[in-house]
C-alpha atoms as a PDB file:
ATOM      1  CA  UNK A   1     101.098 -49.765  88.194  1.00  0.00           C
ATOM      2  CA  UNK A   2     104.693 -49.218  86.946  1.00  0.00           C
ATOM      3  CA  UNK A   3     105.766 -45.522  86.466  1.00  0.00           C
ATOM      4  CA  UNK A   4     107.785 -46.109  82.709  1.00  0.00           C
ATOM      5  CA  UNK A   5     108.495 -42.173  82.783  1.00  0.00           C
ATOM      6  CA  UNK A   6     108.653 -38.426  84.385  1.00  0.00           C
ATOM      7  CA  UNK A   7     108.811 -35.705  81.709  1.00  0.00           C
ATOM      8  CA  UNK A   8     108.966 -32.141  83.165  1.00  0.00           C
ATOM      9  CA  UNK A   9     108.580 -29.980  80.569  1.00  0.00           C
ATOM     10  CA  UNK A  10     105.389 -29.025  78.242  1.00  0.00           C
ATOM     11  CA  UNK A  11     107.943 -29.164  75.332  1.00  0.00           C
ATOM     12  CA  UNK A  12     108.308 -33.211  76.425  1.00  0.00           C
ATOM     13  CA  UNK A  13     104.949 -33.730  77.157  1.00  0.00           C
ATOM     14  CA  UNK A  14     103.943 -32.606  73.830  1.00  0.00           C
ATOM     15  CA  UNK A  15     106.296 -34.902  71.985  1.00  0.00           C
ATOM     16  CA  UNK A  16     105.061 -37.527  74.466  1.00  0.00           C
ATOM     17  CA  UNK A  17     101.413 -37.265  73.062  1.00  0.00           C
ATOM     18  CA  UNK A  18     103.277 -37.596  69.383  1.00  0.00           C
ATOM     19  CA  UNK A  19     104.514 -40.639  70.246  1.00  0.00           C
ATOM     20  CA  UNK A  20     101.347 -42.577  71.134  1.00  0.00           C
ATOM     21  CA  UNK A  21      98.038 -43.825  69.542  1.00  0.00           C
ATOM     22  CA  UNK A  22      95.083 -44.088  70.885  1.00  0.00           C
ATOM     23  CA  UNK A  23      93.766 -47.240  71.527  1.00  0.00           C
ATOM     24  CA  UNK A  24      89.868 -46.336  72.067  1.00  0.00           C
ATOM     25  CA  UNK A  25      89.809 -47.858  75.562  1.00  0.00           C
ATOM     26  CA  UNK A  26      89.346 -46.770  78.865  1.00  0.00           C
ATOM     27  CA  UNK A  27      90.070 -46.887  82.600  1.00  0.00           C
ATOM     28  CA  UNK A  28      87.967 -45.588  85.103  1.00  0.00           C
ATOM     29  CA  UNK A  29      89.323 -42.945  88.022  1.00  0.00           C
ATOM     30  CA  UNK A  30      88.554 -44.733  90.521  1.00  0.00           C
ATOM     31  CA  UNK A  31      90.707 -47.389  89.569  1.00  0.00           C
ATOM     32  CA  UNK A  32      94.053 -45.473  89.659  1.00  0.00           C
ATOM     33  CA  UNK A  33      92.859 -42.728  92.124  1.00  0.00           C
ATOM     34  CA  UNK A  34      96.187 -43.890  94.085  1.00  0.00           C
ATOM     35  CA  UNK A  35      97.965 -41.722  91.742  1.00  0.00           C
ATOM     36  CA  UNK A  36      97.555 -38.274  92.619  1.00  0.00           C
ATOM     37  CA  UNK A  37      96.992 -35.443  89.776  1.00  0.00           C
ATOM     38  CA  UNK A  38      95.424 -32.325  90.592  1.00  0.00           C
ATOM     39  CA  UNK A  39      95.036 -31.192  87.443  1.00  0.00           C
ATOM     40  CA  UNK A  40      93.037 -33.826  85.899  1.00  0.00           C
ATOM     41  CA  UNK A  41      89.327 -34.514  86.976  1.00  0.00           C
ATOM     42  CA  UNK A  42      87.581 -36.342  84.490  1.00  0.00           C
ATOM     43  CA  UNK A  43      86.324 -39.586  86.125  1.00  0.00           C
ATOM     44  CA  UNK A  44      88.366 -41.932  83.240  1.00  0.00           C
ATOM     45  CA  UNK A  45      91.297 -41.135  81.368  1.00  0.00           C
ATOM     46  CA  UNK A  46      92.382 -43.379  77.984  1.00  0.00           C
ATOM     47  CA  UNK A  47      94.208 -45.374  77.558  1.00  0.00           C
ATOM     48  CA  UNK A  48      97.003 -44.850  75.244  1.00  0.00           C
ATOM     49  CA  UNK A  49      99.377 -47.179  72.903  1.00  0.00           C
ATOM     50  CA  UNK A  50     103.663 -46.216  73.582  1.00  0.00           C
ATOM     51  CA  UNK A  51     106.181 -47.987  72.250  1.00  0.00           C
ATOM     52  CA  UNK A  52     103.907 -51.429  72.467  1.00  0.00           C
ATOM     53  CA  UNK A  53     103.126 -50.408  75.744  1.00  0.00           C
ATOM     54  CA  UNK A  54      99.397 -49.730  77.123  1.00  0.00           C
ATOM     55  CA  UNK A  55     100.294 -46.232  79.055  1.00  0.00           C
ATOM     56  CA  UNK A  56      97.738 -43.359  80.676  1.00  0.00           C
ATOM     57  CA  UNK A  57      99.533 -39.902  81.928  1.00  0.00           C
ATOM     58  CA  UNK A  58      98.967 -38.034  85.144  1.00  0.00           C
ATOM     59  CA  UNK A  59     100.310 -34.473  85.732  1.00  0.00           C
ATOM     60  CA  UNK A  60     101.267 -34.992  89.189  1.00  0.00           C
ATOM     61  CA  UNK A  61     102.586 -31.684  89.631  1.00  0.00           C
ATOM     62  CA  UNK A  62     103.249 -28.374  87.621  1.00  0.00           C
ATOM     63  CA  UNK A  63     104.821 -29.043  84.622  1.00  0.00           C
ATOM     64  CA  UNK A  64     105.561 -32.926  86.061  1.00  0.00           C
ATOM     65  CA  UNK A  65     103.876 -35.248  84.225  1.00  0.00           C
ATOM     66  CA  UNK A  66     104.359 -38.998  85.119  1.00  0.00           C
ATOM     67  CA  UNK A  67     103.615 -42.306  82.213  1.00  0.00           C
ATOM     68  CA  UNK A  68     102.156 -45.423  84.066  1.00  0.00           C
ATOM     69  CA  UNK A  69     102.056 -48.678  82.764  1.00  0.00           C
ATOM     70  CA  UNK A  70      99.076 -50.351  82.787  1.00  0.00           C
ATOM     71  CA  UNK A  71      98.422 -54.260  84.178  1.00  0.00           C
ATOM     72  CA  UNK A  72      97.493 -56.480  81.711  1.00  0.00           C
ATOM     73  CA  UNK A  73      94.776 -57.811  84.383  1.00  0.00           C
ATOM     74  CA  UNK A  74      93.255 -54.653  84.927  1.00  0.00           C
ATOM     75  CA  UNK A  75      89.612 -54.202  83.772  1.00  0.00           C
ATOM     76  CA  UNK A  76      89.410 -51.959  80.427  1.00  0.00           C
ATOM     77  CA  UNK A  77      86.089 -49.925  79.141  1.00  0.00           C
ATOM     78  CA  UNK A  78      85.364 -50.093  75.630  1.00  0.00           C
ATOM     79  CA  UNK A  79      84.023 -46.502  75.972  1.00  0.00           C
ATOM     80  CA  UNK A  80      84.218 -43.221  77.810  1.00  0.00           C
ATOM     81  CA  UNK A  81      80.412 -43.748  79.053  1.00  0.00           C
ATOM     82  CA  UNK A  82      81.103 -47.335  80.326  1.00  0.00           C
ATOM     83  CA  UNK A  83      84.425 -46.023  82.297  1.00  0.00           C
ATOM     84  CA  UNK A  84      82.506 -42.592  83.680  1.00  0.00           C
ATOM     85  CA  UNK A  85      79.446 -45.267  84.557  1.00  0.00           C
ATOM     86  CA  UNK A  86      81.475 -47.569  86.445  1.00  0.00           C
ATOM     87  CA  UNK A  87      83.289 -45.153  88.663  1.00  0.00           C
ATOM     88  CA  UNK A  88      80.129 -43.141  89.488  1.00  0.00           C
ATOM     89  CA  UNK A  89      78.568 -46.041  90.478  1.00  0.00           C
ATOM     90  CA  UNK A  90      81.696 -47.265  92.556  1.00  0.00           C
ATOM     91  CA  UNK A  91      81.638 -43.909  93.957  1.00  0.00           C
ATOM     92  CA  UNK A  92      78.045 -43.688  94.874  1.00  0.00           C
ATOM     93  CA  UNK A  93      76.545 -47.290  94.565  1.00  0.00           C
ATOM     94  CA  UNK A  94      72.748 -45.008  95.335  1.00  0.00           C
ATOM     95  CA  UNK A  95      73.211 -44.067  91.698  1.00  0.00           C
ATOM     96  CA  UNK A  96      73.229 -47.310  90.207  1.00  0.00           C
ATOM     97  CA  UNK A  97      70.652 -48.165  87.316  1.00  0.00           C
ATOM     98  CA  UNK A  98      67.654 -49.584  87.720  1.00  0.00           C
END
């Protein structure tokens, strides 16, 4: 994933979120648990729309928040469920539906 952006304020971040639409799709943790964010635990984050761009946000740090780029090739979820599903089950394949 391509880092488009570091904003380091809450004053940024804020105008950040202005900026974007949601585009009522998913990814699932476990797919960009490279990036590190210790604020965030949720196990999928959406996907947002920025400047024709499909973008999700990480605060990496305190009051550092970083804008990544999503691959086109990477596998979307067409809900919160589906994403949340598919990295508890990558997580703990024991849990997997019957």
């Amino acid at each position: 994933m391509k880092r488009l952006k570091t904003i380091k304020s809450y004053t940024g971040h804020a105008r950040f979120i202005a900026e974007t639409i949601p585009t009522r799709s998913y990814l699932a943790r476990c797919q960009i648990e490279h990036i590190p964010s210790p604020y965030r635990y949720s196990p999928s984050v959406e996907i947002l729309l920025w400047k024709g761009r499909d973008v999700v946000w990480f605060e990496t740090r305190h009051r550092n928040y970083e804008v990544y780029q999503i691959p086109a090739n990477m596998a979307r979820f067409k809900s919160d469920d589906e994403a949340t599903d598919h990295h508890v089950t990558s997580k703990f394949p024991q849990h997997r539906a019957a």
